[in-house]
C-alpha atoms as a PDB file:
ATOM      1  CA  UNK A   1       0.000   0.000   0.000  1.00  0.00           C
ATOM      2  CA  UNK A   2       1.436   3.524  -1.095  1.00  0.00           C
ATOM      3  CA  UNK A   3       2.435   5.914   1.742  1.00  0.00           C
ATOM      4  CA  UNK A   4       0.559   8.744   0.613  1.00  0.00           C
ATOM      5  CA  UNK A   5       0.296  11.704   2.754  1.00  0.00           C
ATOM      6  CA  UNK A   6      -2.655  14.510   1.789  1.00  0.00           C
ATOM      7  CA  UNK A   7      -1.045  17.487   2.608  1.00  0.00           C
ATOM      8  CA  UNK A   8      -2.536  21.321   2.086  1.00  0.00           C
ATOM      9  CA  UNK A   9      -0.998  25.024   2.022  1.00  0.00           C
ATOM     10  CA  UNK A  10      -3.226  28.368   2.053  1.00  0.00           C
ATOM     11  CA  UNK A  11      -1.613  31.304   0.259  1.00  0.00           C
ATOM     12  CA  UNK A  12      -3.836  34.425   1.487  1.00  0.00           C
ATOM     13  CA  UNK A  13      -4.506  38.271   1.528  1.00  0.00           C
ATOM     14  CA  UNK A  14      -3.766  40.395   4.261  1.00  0.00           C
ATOM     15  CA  UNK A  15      -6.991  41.149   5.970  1.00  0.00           C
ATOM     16  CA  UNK A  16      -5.839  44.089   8.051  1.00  0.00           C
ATOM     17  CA  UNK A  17      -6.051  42.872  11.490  1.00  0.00           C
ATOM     18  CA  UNK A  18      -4.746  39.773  13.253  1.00  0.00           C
ATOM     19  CA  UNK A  19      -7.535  38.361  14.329  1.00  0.00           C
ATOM     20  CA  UNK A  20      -9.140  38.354  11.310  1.00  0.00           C
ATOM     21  CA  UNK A  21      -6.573  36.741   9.591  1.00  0.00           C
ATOM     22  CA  UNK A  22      -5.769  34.253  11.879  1.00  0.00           C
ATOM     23  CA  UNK A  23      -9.906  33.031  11.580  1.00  0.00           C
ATOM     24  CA  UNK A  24      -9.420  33.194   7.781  1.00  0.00           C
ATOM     25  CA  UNK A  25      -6.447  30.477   8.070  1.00  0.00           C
ATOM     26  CA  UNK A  26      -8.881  28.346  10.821  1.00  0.00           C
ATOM     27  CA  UNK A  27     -11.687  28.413   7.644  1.00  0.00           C
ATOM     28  CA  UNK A  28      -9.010  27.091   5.307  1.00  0.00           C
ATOM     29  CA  UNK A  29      -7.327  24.234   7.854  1.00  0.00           C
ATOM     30  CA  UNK A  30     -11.340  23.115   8.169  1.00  0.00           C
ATOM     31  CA  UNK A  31     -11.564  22.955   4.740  1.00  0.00           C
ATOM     32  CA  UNK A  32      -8.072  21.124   3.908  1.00  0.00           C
ATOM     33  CA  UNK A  33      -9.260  19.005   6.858  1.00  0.00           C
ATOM     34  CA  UNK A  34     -12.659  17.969   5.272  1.00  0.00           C
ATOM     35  CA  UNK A  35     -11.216  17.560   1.733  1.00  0.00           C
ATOM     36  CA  UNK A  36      -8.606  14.765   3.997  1.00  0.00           C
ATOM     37  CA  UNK A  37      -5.548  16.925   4.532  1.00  0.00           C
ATOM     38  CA  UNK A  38      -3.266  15.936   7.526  1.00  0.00           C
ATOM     39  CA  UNK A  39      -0.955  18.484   7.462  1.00  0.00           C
ATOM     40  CA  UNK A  40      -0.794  22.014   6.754  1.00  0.00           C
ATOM     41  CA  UNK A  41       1.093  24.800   6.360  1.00  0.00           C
ATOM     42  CA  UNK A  42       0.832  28.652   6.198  1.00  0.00           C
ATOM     43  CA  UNK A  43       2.890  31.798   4.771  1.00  0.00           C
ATOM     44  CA  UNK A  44       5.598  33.807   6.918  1.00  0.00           C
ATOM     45  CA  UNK A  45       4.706  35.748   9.729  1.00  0.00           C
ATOM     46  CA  UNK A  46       0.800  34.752   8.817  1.00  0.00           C
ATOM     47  CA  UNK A  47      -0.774  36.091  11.400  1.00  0.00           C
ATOM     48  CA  UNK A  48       0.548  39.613  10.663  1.00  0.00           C
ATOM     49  CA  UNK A  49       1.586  41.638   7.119  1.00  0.00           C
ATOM     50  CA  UNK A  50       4.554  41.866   6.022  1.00  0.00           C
ATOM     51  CA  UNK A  51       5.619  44.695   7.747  1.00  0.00           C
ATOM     52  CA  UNK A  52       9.386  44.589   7.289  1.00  0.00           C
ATOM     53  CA  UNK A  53       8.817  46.877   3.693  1.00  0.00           C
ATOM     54  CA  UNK A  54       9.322  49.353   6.208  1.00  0.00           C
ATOM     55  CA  UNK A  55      11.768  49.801   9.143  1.00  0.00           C
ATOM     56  CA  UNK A  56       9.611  51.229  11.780  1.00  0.00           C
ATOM     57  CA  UNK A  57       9.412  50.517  15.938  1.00  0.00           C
ATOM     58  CA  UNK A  58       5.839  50.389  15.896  1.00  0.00           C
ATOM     59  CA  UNK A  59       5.722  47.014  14.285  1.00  0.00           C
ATOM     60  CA  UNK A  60       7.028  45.288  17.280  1.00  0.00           C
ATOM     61  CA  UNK A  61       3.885  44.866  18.281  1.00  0.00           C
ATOM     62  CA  UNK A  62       2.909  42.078  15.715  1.00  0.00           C
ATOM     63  CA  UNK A  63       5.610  39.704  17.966  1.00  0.00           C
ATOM     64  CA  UNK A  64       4.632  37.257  20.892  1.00  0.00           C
ATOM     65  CA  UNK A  65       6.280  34.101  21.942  1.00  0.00           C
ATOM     66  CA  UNK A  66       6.773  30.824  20.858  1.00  0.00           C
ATOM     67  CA  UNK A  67       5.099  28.101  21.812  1.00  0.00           C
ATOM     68  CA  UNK A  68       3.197  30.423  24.824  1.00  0.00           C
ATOM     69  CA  UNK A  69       2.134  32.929  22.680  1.00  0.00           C
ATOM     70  CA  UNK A  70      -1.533  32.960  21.786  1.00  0.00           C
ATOM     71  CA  UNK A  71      -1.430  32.673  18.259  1.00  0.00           C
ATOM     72  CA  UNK A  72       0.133  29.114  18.887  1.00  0.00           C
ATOM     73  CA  UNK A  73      -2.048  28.233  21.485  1.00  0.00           C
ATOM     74  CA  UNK A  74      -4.594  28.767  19.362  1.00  0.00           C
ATOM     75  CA  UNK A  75      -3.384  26.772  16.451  1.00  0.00           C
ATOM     76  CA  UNK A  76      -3.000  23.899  18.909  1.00  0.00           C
ATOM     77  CA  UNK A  77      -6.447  23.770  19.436  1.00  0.00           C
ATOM     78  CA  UNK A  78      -7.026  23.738  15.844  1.00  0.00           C
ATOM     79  CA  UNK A  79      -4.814  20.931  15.264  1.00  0.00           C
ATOM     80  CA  UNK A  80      -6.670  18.896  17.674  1.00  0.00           C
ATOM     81  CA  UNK A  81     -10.029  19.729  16.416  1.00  0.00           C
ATOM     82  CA  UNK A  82      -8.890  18.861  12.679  1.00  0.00           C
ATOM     83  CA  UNK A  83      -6.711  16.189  13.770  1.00  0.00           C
ATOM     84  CA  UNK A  84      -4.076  17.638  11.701  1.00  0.00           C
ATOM     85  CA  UNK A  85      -0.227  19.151  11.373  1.00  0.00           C
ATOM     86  CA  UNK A  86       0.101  22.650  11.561  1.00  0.00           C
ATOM     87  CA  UNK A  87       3.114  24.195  10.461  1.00  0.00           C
ATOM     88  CA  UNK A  88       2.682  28.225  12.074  1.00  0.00           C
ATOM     89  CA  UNK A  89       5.066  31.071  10.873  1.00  0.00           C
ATOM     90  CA  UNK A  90       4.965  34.085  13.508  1.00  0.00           C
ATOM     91  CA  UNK A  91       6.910  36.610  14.722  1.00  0.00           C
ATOM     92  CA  UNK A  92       8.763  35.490  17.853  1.00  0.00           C
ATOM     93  CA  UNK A  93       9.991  37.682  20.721  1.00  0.00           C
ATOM     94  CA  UNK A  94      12.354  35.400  22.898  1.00  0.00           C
ATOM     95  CA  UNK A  95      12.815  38.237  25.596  1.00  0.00           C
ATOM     96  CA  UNK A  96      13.202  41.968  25.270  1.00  0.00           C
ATOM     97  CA  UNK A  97      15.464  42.680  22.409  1.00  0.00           C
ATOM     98  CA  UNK A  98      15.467  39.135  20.818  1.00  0.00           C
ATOM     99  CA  UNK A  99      13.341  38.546  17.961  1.00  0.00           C
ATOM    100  CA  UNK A 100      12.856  35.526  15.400  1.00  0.00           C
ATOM    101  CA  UNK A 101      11.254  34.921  12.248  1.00  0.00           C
ATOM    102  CA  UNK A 102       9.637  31.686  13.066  1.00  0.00           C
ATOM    103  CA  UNK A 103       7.604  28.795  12.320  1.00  0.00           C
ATOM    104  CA  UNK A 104       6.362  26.734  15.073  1.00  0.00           C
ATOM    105  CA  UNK A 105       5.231  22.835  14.293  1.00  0.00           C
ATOM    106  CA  UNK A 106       2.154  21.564  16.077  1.00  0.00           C
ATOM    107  CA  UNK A 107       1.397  17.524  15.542  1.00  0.00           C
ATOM    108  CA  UNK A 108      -1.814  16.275  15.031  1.00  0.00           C
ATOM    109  CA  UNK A 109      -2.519  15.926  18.777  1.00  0.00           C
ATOM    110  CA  UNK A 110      -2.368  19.688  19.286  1.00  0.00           C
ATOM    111  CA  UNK A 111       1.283  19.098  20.793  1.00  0.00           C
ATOM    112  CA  UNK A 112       4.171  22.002  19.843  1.00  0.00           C
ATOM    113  CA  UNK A 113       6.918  20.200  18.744  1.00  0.00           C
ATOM    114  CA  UNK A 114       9.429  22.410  18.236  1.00  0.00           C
ATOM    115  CA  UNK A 115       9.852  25.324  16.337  1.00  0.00           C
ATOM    116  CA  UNK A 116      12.490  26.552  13.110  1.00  0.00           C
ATOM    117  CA  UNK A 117      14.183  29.734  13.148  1.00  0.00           C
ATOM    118  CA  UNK A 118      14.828  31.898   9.982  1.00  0.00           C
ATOM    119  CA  UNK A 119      18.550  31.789   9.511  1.00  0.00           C
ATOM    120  CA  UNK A 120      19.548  33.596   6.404  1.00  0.00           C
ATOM    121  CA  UNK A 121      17.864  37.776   6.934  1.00  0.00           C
ATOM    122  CA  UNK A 122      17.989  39.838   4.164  1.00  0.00           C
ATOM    123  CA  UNK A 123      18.423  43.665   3.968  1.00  0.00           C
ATOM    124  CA  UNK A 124      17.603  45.139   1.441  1.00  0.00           C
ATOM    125  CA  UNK A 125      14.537  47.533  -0.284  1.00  0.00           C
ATOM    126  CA  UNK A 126      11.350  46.187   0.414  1.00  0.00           C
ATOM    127  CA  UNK A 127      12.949  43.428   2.448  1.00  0.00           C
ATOM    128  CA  UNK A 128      14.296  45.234   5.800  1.00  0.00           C
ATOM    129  CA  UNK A 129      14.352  41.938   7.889  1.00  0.00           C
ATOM    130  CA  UNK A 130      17.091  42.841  10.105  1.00  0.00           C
ATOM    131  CA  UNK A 131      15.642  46.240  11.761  1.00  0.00           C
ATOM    132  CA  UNK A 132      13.598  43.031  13.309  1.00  0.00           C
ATOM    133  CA  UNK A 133      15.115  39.849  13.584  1.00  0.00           C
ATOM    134  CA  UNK A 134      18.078  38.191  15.028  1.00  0.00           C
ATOM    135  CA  UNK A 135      19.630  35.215  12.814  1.00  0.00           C
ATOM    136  CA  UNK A 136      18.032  31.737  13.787  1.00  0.00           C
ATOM    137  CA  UNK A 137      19.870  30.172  16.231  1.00  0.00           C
ATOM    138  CA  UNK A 138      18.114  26.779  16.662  1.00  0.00           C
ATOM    139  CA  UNK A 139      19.320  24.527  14.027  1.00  0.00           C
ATOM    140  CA  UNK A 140      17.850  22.754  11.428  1.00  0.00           C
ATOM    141  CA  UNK A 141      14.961  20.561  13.748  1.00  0.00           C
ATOM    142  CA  UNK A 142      13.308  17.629  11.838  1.00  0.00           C
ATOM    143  CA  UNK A 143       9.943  16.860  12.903  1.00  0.00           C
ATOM    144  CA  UNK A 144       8.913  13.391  13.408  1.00  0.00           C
ATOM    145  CA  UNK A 145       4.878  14.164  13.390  1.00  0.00           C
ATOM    146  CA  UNK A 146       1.934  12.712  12.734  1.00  0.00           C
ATOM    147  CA  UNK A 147       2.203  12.004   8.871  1.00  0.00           C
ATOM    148  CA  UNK A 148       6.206  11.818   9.131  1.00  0.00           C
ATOM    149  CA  UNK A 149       9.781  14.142   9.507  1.00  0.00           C
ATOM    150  CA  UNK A 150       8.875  17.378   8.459  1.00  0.00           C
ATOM    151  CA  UNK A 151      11.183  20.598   8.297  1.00  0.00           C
ATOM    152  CA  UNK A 152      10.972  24.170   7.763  1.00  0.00           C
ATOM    153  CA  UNK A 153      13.038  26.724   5.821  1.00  0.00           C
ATOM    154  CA  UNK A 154      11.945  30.004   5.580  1.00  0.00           C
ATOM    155  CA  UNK A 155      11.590  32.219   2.271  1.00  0.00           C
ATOM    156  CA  UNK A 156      15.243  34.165   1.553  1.00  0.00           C
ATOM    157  CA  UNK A 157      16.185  30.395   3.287  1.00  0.00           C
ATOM    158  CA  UNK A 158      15.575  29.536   0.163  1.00  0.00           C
ATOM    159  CA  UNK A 159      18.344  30.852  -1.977  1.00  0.00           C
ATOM    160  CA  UNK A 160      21.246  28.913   0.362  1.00  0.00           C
ATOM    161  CA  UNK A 161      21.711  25.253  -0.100  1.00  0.00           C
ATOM    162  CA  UNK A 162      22.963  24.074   2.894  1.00  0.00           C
ATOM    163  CA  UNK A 163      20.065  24.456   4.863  1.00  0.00           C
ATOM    164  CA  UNK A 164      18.058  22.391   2.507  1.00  0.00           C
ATOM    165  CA  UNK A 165      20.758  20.238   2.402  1.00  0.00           C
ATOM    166  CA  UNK A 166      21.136  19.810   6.491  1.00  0.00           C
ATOM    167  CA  UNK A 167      17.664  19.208   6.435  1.00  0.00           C
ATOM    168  CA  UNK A 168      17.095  16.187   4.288  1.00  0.00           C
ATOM    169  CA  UNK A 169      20.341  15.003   6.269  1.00  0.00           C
ATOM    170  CA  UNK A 170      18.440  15.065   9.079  1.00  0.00           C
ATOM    171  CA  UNK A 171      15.951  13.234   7.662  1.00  0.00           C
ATOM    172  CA  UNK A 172      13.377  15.230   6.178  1.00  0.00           C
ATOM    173  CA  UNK A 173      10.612  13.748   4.026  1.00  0.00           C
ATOM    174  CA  UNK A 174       8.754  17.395   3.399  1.00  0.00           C
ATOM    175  CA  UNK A 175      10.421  20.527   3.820  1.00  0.00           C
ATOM    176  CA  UNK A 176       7.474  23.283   4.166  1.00  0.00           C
ATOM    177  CA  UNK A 177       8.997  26.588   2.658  1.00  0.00           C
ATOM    178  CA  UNK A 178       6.929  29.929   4.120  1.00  0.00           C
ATOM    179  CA  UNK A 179       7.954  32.893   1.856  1.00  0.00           C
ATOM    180  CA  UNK A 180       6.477  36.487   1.394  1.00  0.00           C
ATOM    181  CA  UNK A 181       7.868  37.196  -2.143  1.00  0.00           C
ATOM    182  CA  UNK A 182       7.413  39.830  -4.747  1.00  0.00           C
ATOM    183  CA  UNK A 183       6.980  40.139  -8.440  1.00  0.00           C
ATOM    184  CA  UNK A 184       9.517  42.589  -9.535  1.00  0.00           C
ATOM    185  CA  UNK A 185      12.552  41.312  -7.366  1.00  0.00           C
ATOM    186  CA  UNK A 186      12.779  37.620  -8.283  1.00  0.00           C
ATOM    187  CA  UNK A 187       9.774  36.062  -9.241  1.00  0.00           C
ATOM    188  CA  UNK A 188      11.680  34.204 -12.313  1.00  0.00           C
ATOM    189  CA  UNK A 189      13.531  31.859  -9.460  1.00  0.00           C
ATOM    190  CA  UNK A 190      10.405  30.633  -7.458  1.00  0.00           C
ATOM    191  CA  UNK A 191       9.708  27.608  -9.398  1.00  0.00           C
ATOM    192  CA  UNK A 192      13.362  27.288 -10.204  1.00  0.00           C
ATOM    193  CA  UNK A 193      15.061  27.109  -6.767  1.00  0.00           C
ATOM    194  CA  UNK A 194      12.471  25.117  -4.442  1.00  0.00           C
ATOM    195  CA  UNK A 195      11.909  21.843  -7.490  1.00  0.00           C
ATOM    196  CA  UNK A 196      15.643  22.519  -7.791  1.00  0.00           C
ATOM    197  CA  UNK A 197      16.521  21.696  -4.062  1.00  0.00           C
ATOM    198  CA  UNK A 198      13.502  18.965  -4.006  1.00  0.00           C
ATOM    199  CA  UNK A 199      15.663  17.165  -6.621  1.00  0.00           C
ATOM    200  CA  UNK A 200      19.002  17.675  -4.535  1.00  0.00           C
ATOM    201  CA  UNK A 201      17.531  16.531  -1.683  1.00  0.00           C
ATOM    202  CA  UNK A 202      15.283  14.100  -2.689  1.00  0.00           C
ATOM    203  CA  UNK A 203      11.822  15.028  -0.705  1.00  0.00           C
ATOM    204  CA  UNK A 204       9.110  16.766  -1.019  1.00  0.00           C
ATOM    205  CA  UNK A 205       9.071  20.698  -0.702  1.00  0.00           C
ATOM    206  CA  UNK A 206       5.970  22.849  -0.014  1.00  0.00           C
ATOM    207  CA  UNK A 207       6.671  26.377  -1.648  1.00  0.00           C
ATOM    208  CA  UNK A 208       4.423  29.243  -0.113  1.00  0.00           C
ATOM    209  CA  UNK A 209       4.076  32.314  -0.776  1.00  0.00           C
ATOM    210  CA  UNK A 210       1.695  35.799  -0.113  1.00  0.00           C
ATOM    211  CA  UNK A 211      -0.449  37.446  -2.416  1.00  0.00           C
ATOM    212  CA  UNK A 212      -1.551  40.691  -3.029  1.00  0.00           C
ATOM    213  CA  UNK A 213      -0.218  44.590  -2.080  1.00  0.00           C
ATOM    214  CA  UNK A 214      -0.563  45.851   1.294  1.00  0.00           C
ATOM    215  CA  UNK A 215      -0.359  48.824   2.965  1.00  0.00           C
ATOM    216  CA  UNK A 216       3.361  49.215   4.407  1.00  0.00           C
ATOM    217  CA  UNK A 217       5.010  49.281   0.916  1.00  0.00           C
ATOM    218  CA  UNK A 218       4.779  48.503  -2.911  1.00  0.00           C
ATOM    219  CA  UNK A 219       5.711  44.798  -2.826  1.00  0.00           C
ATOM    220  CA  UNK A 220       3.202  42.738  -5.045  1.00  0.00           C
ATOM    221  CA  UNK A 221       3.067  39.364  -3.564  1.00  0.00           C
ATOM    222  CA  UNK A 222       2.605  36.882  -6.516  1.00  0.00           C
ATOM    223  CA  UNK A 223       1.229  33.796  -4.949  1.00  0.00           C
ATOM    224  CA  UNK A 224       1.558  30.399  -7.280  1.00  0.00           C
ATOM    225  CA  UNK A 225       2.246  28.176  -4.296  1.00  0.00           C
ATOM    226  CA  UNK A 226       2.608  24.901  -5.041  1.00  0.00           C
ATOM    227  CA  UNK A 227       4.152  21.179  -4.169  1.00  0.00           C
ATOM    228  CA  UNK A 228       6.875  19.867  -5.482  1.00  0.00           C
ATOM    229  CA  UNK A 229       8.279  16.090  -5.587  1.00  0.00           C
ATOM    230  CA  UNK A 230      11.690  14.512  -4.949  1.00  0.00           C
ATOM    231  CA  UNK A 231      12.128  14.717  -9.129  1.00  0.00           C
ATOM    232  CA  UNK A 232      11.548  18.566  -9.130  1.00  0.00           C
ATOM    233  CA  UNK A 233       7.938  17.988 -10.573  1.00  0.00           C
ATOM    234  CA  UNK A 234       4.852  20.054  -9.621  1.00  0.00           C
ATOM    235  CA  UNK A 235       2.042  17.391  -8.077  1.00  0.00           C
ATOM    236  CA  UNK A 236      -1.125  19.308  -9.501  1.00  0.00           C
ATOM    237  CA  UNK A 237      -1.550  23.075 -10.738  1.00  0.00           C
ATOM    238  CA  UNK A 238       0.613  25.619  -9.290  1.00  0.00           C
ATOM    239  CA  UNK A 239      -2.017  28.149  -7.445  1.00  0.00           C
ATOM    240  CA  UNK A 240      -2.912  31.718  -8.652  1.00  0.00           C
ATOM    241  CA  UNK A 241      -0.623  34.272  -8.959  1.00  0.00           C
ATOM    242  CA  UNK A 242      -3.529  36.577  -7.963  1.00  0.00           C
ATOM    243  CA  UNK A 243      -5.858  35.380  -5.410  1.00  0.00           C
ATOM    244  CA  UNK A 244      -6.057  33.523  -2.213  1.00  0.00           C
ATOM    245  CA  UNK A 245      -6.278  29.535  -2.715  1.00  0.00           C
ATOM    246  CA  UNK A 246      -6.359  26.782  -0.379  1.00  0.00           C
ATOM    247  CA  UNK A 247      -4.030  23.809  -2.238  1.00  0.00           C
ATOM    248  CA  UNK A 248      -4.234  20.235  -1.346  1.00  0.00           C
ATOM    249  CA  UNK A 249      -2.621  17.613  -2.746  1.00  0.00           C
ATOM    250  CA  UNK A 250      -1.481  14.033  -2.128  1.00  0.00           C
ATOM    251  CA  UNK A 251       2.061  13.020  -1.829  1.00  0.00           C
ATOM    252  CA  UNK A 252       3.241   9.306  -2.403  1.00  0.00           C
ATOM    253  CA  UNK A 253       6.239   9.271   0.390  1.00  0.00           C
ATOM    254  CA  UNK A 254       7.302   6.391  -1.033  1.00  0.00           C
ATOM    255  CA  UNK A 255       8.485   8.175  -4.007  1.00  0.00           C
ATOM    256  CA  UNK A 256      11.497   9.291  -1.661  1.00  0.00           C
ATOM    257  CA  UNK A 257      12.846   5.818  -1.605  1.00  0.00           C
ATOM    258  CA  UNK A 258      12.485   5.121  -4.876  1.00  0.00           C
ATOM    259  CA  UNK A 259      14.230   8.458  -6.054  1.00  0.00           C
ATOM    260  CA  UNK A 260      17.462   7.758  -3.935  1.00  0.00           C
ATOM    261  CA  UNK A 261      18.131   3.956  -4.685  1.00  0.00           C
ATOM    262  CA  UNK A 262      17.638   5.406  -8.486  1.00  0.00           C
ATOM    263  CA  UNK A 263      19.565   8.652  -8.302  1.00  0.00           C
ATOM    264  CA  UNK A 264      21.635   7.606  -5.239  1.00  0.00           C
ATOM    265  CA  UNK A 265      22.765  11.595  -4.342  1.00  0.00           C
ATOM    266  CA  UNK A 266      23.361  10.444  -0.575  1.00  0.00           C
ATOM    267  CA  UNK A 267      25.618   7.871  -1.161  1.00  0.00           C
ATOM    268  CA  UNK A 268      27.718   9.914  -3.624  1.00  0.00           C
ATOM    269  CA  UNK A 269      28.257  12.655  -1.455  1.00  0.00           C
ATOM    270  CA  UNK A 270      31.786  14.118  -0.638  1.00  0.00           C
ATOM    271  CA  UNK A 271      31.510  15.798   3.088  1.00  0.00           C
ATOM    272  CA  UNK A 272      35.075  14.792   3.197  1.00  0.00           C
ATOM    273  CA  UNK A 273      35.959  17.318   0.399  1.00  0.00           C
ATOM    274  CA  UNK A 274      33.879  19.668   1.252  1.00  0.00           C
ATOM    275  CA  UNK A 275      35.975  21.207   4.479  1.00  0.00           C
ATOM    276  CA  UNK A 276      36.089  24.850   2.162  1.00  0.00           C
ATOM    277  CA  UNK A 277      32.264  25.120   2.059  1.00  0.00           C
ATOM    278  CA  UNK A 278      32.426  25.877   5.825  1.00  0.00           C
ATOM    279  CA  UNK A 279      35.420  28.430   5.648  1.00  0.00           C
ATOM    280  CA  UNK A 280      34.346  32.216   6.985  1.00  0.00           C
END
């Protein structure tokens, strides 16, 4: 029997208030959840826009902590009453003065198993990251949840290797990728880089990303999220570039076995050469 996993991703509009937004994503996990979906996952910082097109104090205030903070706490109830994964990109404030883009991973049970922090922070227009967060500091965590190991990497995560390479080291079997993305600056690499690093690593990767313009700056979020399989192929449509969709799709794990006796990437690898890769 196939190890097939129904797994689901909501790209969505800013609403213009938290709460609001964070009952839009509870409609969509319901839905995923009566179309069969045992995991899901949501865009960066979802509860919140994407505030950092601008570099201004007052948007501390979108930050609470993770896993006490009630955003989670909410989500854990969610998971429990849908019986499924949640994987739940916030804002994290640690303690005064230390802040983390983050995602938090809830199992099926409504239990917080960990959280990922953003590692790579970019600074530049549009993109002011580090007026707000502090590099991740937590590793690369590997999930072992309800439906299986599940990782996070987190949007300008994307465009560095190693982390999607640590990950599937660590055993990953679907890498959920939360972005906030924009048209102008690089829209050509999104279903380049993520199929790209799903071949590499030979799992499944779960590209999201915002859509729409909202208020802070000029940044129009394209959307077309989408899964992608251990061959770099798309399983279904890629969603709208336009408007909010709910995606859910079903993912044959077993395709991850198959792909590495065939392509055999992990046994040819060269860690012992690679001693430059690390080098400041």
């Amino acid at each position: 029997m196939a190890n097939v996993v129904r797994a689901a991703l909501v790209q969505a509009t800013w609403t213009g208030d938290t709460e609001s937004m964070v009952a839009k994503h509870e409609v969509y996990a319901r839905e995923a959840a009566r179309q069969g979906a045992k995991i899901i996952g949501f865009q960066e910082v979802f509860n919140a826009p994407y505030f950092c097109q601008v570099q201004e104090p007052e948007h501390y205030r979108w930050a609470e902590p993770v896993p006490d903070g009630p955003t989670t706490r909410r989500m854990q109830e969610l998971a429990r009453e849908t019986g499924m994964v949640i994987v739940v990109p916030v804002f994290e404030v640690e303690q005064s003065g230390f802040y983390y883009n983050t995602a938090a991973v809830i199992d099926a049970d409504g239990t917080v198993l960990g959280k990922y922090r953003k590692h790579h922070i970019p600074q530049v227009k549009g993109f002011w990251e580090k007026y707000y967060f502090k590099p991740g500091n937590a590793g690369w965590p590997v999930f072992d949840t309800a439906v299986g190991k599940v990782g996070v990497y987190i949007c300008y995560d994307r465009h560095f290797p190693e982390g999607w390479r640590q990950l599937g080291l660590n055993g990953a079997q679907l890498v959920y990728n939360p972005s906030a993305t924009s048209r102008g600056l690089s829209a050509y690499l999104w279903q380049l880089e993520q199929p790209a690093a799903a071949v590499a690593n030979e799992y499944f990767v779960a590209a999201i990303n915002r859509v729409g313009q909202e208020e802070y700056g000029d940044n129009d979020f394209y959307g077309t999220s989408y899964f992608v399989d251990p061959r770099g192929q798309f399983v279904g449509e890629v969603a709208s570039d336009k408007g909010e969709e709910l995606v859910v799709r079903d993912l044959d794990f077993d395709l991850i076995d198959e792909v590495r006796q065939q392509w055999a990437f992990y046994r040819d690898r060269r860690p012992d050469a690679y001693e430059g890769l690390v080098q400041p």
